[in-house]
N, C-alpha and C. Protein backbone atom coordinates (compact mmCIF):
# COMPACT_ATOMS: atom_id res chain seq x y z
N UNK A 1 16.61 -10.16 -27.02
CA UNK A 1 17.87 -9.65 -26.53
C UNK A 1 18.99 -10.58 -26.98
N UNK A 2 20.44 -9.65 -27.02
CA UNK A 2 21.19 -10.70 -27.81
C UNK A 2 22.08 -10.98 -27.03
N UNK A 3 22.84 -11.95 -26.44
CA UNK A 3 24.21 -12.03 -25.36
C UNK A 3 25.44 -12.25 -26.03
N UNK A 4 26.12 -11.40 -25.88
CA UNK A 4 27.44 -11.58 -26.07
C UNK A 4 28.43 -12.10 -24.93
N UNK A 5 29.09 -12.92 -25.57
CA UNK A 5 30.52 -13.53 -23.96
C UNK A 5 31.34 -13.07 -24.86
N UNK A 6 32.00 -12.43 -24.14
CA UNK A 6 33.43 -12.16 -25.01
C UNK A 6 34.83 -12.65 -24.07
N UNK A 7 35.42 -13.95 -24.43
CA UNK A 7 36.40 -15.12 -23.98
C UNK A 7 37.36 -14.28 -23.83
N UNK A 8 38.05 -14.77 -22.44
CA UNK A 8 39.51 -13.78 -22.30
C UNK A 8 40.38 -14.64 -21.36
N UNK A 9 41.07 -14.24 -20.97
CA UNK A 9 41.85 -15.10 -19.76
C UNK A 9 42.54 -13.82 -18.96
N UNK A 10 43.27 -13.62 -17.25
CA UNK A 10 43.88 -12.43 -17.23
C UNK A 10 45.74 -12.56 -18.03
N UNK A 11 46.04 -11.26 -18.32
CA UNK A 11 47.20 -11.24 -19.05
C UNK A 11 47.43 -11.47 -20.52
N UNK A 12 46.03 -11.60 -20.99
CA UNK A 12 45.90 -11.42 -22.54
C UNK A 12 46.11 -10.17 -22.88
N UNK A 13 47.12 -9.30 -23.49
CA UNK A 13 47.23 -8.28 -24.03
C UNK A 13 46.03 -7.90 -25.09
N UNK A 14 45.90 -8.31 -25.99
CA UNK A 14 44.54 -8.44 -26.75
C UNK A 14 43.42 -8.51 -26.56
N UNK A 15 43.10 -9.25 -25.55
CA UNK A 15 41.77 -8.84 -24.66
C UNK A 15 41.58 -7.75 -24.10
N UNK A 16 42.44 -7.35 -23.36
CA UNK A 16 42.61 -6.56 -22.75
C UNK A 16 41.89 -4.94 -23.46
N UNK A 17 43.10 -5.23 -24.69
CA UNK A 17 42.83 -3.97 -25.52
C UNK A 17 41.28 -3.85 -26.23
N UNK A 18 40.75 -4.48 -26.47
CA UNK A 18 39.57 -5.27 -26.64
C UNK A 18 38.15 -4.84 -26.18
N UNK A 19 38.71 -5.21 -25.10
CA UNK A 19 37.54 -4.97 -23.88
C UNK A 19 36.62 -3.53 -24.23
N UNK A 20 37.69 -2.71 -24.18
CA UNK A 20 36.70 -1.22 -23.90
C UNK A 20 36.00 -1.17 -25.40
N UNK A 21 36.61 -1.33 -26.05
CA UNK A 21 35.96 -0.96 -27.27
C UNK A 21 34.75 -1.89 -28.04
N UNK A 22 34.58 -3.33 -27.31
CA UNK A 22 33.95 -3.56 -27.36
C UNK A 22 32.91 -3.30 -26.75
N UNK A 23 32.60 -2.99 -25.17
CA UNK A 23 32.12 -2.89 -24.87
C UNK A 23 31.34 -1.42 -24.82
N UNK A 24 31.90 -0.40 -25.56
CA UNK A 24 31.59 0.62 -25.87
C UNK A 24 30.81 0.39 -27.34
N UNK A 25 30.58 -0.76 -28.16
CA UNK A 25 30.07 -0.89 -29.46
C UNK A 25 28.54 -1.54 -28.62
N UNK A 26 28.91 -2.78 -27.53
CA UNK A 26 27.48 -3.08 -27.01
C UNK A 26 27.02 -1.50 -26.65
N UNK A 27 27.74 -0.91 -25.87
CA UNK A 27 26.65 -0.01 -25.31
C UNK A 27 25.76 0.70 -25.88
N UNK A 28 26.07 0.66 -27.29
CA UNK A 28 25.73 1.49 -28.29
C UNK A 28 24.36 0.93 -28.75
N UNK A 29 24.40 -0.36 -28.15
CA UNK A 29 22.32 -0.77 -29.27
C UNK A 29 21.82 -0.77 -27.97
N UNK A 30 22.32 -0.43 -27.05
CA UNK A 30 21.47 -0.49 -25.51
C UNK A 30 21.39 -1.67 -24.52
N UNK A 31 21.20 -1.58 -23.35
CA UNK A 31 21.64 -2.77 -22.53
C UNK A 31 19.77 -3.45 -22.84
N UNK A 32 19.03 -2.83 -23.16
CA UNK A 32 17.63 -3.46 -23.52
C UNK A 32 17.97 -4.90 -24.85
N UNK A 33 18.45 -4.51 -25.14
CA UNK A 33 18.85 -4.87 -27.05
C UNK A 33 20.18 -6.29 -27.29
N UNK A 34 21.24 -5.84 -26.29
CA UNK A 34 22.48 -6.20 -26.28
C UNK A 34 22.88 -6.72 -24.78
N UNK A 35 23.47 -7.89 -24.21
CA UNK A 35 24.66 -7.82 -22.97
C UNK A 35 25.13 -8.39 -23.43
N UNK A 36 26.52 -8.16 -22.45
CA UNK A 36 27.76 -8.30 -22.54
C UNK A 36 27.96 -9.22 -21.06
N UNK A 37 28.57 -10.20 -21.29
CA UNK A 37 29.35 -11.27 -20.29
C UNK A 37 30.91 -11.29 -20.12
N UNK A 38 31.75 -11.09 -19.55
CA UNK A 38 33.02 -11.65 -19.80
C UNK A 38 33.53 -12.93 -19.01
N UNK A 39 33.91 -13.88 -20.05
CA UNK A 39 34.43 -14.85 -19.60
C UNK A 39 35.66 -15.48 -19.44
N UNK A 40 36.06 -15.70 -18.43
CA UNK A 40 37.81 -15.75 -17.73
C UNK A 40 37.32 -17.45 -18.38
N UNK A 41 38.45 -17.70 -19.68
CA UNK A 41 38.45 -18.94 -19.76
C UNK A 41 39.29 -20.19 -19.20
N UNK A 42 40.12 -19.24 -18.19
CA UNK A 42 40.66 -20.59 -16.86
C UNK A 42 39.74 -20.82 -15.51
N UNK A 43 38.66 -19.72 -15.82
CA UNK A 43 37.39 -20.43 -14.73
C UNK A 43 36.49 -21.12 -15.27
N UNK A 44 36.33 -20.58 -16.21
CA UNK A 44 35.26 -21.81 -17.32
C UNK A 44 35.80 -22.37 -18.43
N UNK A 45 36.45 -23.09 -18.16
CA UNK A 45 37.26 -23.89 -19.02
C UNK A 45 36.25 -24.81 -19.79
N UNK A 46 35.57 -25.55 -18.91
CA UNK A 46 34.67 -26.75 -19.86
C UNK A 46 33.71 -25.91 -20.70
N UNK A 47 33.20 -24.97 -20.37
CA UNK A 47 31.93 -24.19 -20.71
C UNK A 47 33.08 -23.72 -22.40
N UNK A 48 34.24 -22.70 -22.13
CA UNK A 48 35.20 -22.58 -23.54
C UNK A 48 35.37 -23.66 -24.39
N UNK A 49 35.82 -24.51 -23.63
CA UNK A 49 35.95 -25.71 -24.69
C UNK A 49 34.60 -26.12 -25.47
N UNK A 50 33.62 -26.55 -24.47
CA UNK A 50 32.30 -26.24 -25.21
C UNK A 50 31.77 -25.59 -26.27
N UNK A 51 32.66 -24.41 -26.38
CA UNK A 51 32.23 -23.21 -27.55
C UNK A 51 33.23 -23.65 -28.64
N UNK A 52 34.20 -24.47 -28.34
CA UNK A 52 34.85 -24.55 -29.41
C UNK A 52 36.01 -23.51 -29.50
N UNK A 53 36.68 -22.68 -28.44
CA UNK A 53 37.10 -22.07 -28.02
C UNK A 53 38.80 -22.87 -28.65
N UNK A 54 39.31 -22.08 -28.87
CA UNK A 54 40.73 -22.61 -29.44
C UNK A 54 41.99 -21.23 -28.69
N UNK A 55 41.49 -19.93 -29.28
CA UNK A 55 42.78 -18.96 -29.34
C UNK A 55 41.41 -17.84 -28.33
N UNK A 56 42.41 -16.90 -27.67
CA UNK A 56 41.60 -15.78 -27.19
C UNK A 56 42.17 -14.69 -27.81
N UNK A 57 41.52 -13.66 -27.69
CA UNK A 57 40.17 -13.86 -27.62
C UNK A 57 39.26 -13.50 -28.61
N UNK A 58 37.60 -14.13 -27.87
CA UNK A 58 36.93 -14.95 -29.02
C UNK A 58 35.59 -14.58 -28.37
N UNK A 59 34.50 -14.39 -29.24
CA UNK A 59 33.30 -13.95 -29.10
C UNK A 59 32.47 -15.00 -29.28
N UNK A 60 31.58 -15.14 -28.27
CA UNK A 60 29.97 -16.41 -28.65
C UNK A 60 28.82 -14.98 -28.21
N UNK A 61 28.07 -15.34 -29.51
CA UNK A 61 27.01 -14.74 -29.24
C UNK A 61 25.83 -15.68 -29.33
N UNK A 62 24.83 -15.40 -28.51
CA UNK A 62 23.65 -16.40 -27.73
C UNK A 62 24.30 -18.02 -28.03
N UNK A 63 25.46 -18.20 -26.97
CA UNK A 63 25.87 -19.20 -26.70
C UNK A 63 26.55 -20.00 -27.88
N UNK A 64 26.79 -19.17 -29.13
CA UNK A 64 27.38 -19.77 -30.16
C UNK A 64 28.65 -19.18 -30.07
N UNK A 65 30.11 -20.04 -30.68
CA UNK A 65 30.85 -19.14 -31.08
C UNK A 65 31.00 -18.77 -32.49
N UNK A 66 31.09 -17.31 -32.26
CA UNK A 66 30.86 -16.28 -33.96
C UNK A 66 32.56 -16.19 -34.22
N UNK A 67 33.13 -15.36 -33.47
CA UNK A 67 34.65 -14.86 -34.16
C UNK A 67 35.38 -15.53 -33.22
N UNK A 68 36.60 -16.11 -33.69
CA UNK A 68 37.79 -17.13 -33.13
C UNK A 68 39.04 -16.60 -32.75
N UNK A 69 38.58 -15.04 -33.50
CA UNK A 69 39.82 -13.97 -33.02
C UNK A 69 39.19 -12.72 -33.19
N UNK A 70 39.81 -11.36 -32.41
CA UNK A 70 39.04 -10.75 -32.55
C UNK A 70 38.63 -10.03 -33.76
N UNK A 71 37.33 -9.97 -34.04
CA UNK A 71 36.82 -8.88 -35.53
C UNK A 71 37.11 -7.24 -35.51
N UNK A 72 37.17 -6.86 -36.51
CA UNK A 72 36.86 -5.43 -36.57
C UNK A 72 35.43 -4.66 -36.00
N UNK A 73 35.34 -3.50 -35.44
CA UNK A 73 34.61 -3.44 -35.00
C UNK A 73 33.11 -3.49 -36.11
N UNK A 74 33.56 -3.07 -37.27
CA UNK A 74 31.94 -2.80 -37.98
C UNK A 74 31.77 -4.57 -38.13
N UNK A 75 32.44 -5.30 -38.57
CA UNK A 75 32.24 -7.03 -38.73
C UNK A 75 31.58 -7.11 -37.46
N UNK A 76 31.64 -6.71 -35.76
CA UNK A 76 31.14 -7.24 -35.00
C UNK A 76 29.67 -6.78 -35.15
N UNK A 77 29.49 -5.19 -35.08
CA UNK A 77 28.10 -4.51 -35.36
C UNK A 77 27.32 -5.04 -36.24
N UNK A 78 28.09 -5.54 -37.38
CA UNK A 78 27.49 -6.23 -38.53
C UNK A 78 26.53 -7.35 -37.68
N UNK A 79 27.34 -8.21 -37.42
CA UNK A 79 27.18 -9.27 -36.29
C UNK A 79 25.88 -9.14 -35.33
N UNK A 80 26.39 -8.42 -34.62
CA UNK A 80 24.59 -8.04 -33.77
C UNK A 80 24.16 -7.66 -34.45
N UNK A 81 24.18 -6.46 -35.24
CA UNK A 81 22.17 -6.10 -36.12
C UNK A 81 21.91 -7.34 -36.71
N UNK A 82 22.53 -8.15 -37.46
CA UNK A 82 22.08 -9.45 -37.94
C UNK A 82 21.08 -10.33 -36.76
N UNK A 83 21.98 -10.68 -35.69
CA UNK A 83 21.03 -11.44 -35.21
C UNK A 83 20.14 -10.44 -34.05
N UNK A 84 19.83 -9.50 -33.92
CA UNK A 84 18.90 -8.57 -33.58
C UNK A 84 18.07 -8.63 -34.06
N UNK A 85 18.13 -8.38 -35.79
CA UNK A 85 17.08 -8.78 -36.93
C UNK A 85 16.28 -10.01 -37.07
N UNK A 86 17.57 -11.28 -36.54
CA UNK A 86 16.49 -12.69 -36.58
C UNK A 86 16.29 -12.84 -35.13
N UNK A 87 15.85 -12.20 -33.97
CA UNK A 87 15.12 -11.83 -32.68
C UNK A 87 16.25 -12.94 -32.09
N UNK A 88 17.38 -12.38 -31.71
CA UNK A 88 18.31 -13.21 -31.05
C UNK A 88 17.92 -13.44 -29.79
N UNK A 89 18.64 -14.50 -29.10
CA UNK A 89 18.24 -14.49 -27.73
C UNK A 89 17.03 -15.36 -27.13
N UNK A 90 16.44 -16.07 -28.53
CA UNK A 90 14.91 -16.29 -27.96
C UNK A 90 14.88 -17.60 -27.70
């Protein structure tokens, strides 16, 4: 299984917009396959910084960070089947 956090803070316009459509691309390989986390990065601040977290918002998948701003959606899909393929999550 693969985890996605997808970094936000409230009052990010961009996140915001974000949100559904990402989370409508997880829903799409199945909650078996794919989750989704969202992370308010003024509650987890150390844990963001940790990721290397700079600008929101910003995607870590299985605890890495992948995109530093947000991707297009096929770059993200790209993104999970890749590490789906190398058994993410494990």
């Amino acid at each position: 299984m693969v985890k996605v956090e997808l970094l936000t803070s409230p009052g990010c316009q961009k996140c915001a917009a974000a949100q559904d459509s990402i989370r409508e691309l997880i829903a799409s390989f199945g909650s078996d396959q794919v989750t989704l986390r969202d992370v308010d990065v003024l509650d987890e601040l150390d844990y963001a910084v940790s990721l290397g977290v700079l600008t929101i918002p910003a995607i870590a998948i299985d605890g890495a960070l992948v995109f530093t701003s947000l991707p297009t959606t096929d770059a993200l899909r790209a993104e999970l089947a890749k590490h789906l393929r190398l058994g993410g999550g494990k």
